[in-house]
Protein backbone atom coordinates (compact mmCIF):
# COMPACT_ATOMS: atom_id res chain seq x y z
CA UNK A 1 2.32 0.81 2.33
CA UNK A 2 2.12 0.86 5.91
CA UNK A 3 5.61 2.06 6.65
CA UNK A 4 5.28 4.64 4.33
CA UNK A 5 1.94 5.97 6.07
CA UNK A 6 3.92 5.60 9.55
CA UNK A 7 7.08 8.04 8.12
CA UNK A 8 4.51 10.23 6.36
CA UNK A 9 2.82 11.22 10.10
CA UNK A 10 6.13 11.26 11.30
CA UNK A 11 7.18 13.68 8.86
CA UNK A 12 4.08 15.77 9.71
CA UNK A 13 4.41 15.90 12.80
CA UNK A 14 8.05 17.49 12.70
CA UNK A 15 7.22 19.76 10.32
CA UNK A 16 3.98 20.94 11.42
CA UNK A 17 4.55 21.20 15.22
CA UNK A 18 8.62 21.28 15.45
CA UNK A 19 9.12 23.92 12.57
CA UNK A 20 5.84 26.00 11.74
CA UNK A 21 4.44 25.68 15.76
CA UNK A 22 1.30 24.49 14.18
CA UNK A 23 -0.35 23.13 17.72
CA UNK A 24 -3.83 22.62 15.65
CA UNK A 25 -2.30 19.93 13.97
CA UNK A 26 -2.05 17.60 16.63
CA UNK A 27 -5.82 17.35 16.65
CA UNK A 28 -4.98 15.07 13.40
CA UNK A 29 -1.80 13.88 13.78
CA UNK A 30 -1.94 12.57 17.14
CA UNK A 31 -4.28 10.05 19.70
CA UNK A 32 -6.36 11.63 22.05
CA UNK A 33 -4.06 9.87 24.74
CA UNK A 34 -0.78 10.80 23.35
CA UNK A 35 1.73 9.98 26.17
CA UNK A 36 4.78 12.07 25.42
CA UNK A 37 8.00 11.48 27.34
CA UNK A 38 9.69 14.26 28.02
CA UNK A 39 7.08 16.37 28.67
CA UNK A 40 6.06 14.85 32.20
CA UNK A 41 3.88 17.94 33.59
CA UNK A 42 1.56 17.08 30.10
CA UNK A 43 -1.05 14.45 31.23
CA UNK A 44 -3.64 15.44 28.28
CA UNK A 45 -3.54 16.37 24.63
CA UNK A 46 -4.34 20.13 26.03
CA UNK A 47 -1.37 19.77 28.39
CA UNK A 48 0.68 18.36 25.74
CA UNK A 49 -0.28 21.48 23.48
CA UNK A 50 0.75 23.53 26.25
CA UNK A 51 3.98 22.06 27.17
CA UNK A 52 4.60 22.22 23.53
CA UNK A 53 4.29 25.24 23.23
CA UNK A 54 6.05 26.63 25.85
CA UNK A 55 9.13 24.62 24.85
CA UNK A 56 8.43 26.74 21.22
CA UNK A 57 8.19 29.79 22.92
CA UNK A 58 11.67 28.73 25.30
CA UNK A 59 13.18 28.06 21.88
CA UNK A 60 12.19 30.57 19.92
CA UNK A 61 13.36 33.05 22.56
CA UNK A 62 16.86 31.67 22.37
CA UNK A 63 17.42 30.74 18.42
CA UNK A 64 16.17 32.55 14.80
CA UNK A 65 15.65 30.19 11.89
CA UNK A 66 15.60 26.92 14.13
CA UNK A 67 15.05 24.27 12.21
CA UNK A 68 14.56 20.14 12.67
CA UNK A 69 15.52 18.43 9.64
CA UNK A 70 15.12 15.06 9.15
CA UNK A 71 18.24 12.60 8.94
CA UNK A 72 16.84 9.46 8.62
CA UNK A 73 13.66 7.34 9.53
CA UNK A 74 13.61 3.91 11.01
CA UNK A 75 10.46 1.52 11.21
CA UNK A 76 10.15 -1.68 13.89
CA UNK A 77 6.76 -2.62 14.17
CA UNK A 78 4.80 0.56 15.21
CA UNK A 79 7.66 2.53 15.99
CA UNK A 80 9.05 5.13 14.32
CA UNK A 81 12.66 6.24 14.82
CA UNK A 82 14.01 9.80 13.48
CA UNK A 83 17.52 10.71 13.48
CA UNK A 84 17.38 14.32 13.32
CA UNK A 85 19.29 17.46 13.48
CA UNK A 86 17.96 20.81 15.30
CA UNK A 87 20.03 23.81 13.86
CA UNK A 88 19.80 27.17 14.71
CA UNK A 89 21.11 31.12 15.15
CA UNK A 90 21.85 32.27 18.86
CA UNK A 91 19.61 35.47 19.19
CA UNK A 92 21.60 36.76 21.97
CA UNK A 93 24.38 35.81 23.96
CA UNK A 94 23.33 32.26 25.83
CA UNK A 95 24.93 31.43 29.39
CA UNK A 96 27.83 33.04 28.54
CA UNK A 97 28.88 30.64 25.93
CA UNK A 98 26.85 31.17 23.06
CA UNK A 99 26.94 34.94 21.52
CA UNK A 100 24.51 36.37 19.39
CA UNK A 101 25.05 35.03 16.06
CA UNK A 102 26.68 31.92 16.59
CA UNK A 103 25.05 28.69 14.97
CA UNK A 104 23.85 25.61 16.74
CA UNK A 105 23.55 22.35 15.39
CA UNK A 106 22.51 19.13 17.74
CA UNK A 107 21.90 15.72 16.80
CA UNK A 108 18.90 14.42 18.54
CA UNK A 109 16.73 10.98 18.03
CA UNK A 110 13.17 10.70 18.95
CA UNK A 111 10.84 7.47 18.74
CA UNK A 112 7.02 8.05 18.04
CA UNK A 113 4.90 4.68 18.52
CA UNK A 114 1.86 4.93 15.82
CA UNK A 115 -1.66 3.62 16.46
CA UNK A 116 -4.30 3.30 14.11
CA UNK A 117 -2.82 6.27 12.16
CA UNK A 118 -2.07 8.29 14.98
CA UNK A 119 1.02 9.05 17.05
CA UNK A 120 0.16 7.39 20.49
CA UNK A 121 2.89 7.87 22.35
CA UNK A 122 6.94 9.71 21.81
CA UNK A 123 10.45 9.69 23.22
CA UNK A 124 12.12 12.57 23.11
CA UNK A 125 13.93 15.26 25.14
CA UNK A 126 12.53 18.77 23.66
């Protein structure tokens, strides 16, 4: 039952703030003292909603229809480990590599530690 709780927030969490940009639900979905690696200028859940979403903003800028989808979930103890996919449409022309139009898809694995329902603390590289 547990584990299943643990993927659920996961799942949440991705979908909520990774796909819609929903930073009001981090007020349930995550510990006052979220510690989120990756995001070193965030010291406090309002830095971390900040820092969150200017990475959005960064992304949304650069790609239409970006989208993380779930690969698979892992459980050890109170961590949760996501193999996921982030796949998206170039909006314009990106360091003259990318051109408008052209689809990105990028594996990418993130690790959320869970507290007393909460996500306390994540690894990942937004």
């Amino acid at each position: 039952m547990l584990k299943k709780r643990q993927k659920a927030i996961v799942r949440k969490f991705i979908e909520e703030i990774y796909n819609k940009g929903n930073m009001a639900a981090l007020d349930d979905l995550v510990d006052t003292e979220l510690i989120f690696h990756g995001l070193p200028e965030a010291e406090d859940l309002e830095d971390v909603k900040l820092a969150i979403s200017h990475v959005r903003e960064n992304w949304n800028s650069i790609f239409s229809h970006l989208r993380f989808t779930i690969d698979e979930i892992f459980i050890d103890g109170d961590r949760v480990i996501v193999r996921l996919t982030k796949r998206g449409t170039f909006n314009n022309t990106y360091r003259q590599k990318f051109h408008a139009g052209e689809k990105l898809s990028v594996p990418a694995t993130e690790i959320f530690r869970i507290s007393n329902g909460k996500v306390k603390e994540i690894w990942a590289n937004p």
